[in-house]
PDB file of N, CA and C in Angstrom:
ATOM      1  N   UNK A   1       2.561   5.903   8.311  1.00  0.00           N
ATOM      2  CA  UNK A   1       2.391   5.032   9.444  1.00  0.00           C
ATOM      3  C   UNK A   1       3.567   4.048   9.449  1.00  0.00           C
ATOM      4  N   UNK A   2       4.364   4.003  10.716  1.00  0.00           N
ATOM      5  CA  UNK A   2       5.237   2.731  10.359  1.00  0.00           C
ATOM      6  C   UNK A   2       4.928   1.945  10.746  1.00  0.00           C
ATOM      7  N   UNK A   3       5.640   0.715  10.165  1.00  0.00           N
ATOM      8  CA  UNK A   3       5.342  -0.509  10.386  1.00  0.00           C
ATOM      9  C   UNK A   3       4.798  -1.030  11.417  1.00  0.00           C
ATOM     10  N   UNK A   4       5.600  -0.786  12.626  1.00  0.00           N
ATOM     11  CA  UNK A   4       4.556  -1.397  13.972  1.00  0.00           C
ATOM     12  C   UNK A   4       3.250  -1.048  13.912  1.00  0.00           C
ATOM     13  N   UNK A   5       2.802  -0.182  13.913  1.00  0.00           N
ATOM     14  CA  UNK A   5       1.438   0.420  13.840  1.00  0.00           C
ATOM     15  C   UNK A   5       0.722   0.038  12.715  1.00  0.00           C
ATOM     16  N   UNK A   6       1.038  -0.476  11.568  1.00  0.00           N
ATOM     17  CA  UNK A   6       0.582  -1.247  10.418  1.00  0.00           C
ATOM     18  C   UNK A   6      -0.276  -2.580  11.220  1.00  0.00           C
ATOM     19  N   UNK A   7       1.005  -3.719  11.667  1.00  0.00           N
ATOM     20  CA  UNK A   7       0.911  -4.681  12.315  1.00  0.00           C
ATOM     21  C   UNK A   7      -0.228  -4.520  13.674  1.00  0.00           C
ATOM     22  N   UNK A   8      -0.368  -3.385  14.025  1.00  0.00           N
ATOM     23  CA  UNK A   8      -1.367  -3.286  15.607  1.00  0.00           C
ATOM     24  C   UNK A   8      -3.020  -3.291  14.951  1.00  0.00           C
ATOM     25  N   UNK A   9      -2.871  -1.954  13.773  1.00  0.00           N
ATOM     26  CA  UNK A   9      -4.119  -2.461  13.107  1.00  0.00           C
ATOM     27  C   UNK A   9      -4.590  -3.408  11.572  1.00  0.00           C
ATOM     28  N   UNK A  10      -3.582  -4.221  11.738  1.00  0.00           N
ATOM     29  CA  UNK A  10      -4.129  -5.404  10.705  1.00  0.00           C
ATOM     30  C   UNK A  10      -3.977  -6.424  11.633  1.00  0.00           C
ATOM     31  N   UNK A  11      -3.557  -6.610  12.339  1.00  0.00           N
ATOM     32  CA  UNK A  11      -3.491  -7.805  13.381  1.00  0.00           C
ATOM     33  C   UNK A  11      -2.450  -9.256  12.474  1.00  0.00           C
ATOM     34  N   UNK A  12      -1.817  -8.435  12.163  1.00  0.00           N
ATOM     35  CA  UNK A  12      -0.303  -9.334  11.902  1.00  0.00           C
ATOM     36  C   UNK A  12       0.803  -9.548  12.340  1.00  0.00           C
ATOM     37  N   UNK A  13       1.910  -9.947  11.848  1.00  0.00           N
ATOM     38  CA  UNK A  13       2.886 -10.041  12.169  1.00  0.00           C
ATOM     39  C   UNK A  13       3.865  -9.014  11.515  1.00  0.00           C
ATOM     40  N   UNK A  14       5.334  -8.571  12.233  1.00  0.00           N
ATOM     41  CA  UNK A  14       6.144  -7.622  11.514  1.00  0.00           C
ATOM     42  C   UNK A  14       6.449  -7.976   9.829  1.00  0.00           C
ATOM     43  N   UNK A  15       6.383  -9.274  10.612  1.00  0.00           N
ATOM     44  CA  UNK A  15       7.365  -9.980   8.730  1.00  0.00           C
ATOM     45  C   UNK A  15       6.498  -9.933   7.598  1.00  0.00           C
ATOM     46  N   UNK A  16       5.126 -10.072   8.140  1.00  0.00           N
ATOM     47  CA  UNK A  16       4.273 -10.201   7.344  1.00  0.00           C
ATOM     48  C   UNK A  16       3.665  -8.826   6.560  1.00  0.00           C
ATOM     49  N   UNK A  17       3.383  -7.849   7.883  1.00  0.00           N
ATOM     50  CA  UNK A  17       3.109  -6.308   7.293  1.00  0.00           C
ATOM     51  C   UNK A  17       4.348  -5.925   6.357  1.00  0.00           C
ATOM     52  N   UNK A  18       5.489  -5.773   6.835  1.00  0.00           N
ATOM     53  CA  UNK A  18       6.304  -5.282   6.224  1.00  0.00           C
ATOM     54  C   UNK A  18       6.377  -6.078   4.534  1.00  0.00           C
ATOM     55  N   UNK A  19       6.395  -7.590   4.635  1.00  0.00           N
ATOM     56  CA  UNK A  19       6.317  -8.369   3.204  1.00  0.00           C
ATOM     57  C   UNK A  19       5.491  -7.631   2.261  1.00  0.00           C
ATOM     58  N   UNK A  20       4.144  -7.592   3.097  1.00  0.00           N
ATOM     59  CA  UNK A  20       2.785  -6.816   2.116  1.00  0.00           C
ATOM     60  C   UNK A  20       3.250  -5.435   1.872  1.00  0.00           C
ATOM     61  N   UNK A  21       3.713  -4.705   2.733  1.00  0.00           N
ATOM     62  CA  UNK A  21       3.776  -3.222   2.304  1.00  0.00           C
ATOM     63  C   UNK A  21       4.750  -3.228   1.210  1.00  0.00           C
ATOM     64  N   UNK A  22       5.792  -3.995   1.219  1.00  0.00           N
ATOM     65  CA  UNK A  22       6.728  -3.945  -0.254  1.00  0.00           C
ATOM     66  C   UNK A  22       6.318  -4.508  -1.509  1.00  0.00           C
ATOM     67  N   UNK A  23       5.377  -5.159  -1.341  1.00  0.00           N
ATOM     68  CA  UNK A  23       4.276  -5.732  -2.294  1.00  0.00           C
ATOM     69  C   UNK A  23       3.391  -4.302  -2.666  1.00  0.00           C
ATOM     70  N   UNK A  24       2.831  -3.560  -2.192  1.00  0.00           N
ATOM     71  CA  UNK A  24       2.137  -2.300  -2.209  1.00  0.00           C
ATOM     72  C   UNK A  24       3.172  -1.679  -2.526  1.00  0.00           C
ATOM     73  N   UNK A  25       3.579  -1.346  -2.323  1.00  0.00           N
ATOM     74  CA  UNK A  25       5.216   0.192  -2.982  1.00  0.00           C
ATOM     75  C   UNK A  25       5.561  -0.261  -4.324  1.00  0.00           C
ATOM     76  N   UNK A  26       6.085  -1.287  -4.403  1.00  0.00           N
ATOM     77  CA  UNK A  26       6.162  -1.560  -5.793  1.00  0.00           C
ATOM     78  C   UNK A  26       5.122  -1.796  -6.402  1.00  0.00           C
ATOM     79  N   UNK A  27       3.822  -2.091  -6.456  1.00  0.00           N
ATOM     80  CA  UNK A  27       2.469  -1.556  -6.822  1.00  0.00           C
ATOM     81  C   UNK A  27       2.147  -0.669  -7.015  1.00  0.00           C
ATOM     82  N   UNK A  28       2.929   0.358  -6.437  1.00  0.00           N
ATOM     83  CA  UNK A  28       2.255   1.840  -6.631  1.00  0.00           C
ATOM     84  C   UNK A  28       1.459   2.176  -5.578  1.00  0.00           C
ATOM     85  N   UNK A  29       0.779   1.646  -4.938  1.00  0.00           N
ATOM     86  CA  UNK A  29      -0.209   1.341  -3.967  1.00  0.00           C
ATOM     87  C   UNK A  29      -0.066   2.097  -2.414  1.00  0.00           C
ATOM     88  N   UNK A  30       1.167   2.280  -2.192  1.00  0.00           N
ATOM     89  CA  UNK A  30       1.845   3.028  -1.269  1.00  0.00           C
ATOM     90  C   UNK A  30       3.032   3.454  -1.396  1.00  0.00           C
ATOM     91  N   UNK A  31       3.787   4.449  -0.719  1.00  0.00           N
ATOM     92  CA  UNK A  31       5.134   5.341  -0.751  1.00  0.00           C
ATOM     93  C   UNK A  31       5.556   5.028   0.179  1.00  0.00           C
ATOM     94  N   UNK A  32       6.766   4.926   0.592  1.00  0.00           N
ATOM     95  CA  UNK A  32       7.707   4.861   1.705  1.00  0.00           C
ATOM     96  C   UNK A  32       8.787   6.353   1.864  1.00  0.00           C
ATOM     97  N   UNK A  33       8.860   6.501   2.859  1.00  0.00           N
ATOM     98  CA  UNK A  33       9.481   7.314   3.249  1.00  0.00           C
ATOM     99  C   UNK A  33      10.784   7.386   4.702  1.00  0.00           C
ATOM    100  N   UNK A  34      11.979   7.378   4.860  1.00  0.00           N
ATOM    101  CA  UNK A  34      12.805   7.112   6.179  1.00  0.00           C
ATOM    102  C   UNK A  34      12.640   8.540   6.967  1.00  0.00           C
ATOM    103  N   UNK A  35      12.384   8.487   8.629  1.00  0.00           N
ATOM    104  CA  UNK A  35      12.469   9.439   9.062  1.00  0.00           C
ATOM    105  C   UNK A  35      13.313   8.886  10.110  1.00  0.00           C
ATOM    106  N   UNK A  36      14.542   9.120  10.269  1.00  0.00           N
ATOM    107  CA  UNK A  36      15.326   8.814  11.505  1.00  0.00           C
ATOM    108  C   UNK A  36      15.408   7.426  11.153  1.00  0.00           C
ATOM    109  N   UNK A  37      14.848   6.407  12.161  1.00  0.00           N
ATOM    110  CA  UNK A  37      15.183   4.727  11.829  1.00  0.00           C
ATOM    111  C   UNK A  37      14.169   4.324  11.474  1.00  0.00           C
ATOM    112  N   UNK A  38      12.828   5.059  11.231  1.00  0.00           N
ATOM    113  CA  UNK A  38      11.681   4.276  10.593  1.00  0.00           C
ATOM    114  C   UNK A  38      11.302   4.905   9.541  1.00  0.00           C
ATOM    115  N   UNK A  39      10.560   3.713   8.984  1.00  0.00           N
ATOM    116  CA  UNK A  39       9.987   4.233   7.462  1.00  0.00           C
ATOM    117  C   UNK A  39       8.693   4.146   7.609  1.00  0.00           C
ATOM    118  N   UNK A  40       8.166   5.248   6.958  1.00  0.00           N
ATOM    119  CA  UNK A  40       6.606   5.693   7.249  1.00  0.00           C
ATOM    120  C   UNK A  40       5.846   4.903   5.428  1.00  0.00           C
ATOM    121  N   UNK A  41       5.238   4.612   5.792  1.00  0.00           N
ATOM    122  CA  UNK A  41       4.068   4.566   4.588  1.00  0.00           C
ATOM    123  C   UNK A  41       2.992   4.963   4.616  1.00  0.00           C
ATOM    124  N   UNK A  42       2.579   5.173   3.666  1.00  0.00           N
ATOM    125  CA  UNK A  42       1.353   6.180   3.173  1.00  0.00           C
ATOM    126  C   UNK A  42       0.524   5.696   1.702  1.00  0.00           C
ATOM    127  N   UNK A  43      -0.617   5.586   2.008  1.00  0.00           N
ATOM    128  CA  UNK A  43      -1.533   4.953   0.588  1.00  0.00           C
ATOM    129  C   UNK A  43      -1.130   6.363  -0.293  1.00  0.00           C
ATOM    130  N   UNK A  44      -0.314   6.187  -1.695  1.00  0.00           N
ATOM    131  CA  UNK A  44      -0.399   7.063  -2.652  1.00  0.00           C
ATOM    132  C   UNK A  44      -2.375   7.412  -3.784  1.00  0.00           C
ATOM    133  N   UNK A  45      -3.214   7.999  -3.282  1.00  0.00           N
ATOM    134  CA  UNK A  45      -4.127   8.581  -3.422  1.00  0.00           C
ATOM    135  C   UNK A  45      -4.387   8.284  -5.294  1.00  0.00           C
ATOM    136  N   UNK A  46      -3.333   9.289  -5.517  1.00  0.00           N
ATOM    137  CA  UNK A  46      -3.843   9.672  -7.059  1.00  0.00           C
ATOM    138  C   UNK A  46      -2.785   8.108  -7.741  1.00  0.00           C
ATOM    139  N   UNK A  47      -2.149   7.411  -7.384  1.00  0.00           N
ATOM    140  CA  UNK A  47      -1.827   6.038  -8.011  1.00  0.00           C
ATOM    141  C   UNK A  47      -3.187   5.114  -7.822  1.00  0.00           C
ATOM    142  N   UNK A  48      -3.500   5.392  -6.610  1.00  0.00           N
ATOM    143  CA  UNK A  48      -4.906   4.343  -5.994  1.00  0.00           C
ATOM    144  C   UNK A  48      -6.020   4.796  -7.576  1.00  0.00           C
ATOM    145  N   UNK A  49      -6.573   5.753  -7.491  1.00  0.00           N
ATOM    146  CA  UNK A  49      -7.955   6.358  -8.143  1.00  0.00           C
ATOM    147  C   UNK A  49      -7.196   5.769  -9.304  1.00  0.00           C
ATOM    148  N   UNK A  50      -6.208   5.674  -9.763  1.00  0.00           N
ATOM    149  CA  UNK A  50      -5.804   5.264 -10.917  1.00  0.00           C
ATOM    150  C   UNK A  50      -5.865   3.831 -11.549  1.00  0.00           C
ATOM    151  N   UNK A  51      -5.425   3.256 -10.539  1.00  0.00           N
ATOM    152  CA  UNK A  51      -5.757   1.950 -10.471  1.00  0.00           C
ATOM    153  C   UNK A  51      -7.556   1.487 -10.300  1.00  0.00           C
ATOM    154  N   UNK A  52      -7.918   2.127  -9.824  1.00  0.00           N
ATOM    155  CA  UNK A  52      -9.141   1.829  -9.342  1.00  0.00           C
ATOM    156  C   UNK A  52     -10.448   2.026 -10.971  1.00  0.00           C
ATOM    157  N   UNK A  53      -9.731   3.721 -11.817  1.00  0.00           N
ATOM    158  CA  UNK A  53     -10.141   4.151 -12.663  1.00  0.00           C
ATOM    159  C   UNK A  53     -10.240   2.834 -13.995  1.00  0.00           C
ATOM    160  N   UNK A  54      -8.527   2.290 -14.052  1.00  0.00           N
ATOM    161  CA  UNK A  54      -8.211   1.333 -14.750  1.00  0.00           C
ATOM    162  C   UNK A  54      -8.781  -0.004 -14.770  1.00  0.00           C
ATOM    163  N   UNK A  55      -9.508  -0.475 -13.540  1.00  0.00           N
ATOM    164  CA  UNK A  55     -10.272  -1.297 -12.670  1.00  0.00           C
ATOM    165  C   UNK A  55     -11.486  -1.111 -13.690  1.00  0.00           C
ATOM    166  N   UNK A  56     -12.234  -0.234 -13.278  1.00  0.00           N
ATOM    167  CA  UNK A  56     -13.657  -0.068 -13.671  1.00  0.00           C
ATOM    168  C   UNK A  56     -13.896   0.135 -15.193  1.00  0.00           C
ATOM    169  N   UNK A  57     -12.739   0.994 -15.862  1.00  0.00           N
ATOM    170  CA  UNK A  57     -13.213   0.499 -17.613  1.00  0.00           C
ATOM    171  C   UNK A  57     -12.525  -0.805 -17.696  1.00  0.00           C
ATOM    172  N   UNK A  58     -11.583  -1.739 -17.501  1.00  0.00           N
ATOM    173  CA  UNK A  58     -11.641  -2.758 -17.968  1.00  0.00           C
ATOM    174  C   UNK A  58     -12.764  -4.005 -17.514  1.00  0.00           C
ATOM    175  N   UNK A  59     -13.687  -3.492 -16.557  1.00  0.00           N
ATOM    176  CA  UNK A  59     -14.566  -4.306 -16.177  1.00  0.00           C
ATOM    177  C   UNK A  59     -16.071  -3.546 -17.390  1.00  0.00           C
ATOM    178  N   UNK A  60     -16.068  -2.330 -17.568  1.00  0.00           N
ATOM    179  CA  UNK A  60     -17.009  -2.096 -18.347  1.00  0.00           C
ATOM    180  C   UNK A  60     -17.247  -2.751 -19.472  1.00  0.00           C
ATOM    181  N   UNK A  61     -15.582  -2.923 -19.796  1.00  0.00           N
ATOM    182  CA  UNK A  61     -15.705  -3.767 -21.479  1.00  0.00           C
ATOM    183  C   UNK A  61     -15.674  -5.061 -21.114  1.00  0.00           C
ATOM    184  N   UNK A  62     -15.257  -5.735 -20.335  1.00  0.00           N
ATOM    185  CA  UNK A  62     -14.777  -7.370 -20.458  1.00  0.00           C
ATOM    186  C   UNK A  62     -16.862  -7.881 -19.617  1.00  0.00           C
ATOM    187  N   UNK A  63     -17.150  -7.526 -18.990  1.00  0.00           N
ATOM    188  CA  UNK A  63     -18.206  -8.451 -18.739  1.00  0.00           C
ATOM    189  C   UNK A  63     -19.560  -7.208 -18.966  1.00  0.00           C
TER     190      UNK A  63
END
């Protein structure tokens, strides 16, 4: 999804989607990709479950 279309359904601003999505990529959290003049992003799936996996045993042990 590029960016504009990020911004239409989060109801933000460019500067702002785009800030967060580079916050997410370097998270792992999403991929970027250039097609022509835009860059598409995409939630990376098996980084997510990973994180999410990593999420839930450190909550098993800590509380």
């Amino acid at each position: 999804m590029p960016v504009n279309q990020v911004t239409e359904h989060a109801d933000v601003s460019q500067s702002t989607a785009s800030q967060q999505l580079a916050l997410l990529r370097r998270g792992g959290i999403v991929t970027s990709r250039r097609v022509g003049k835009e860059v598409l992003y995409r939630g990376d799936r098996d980084s997510i479950a990973r994180i999410f996996g990593d999420l839930q045993d450190y909550l098993k042990s800590c509380c």
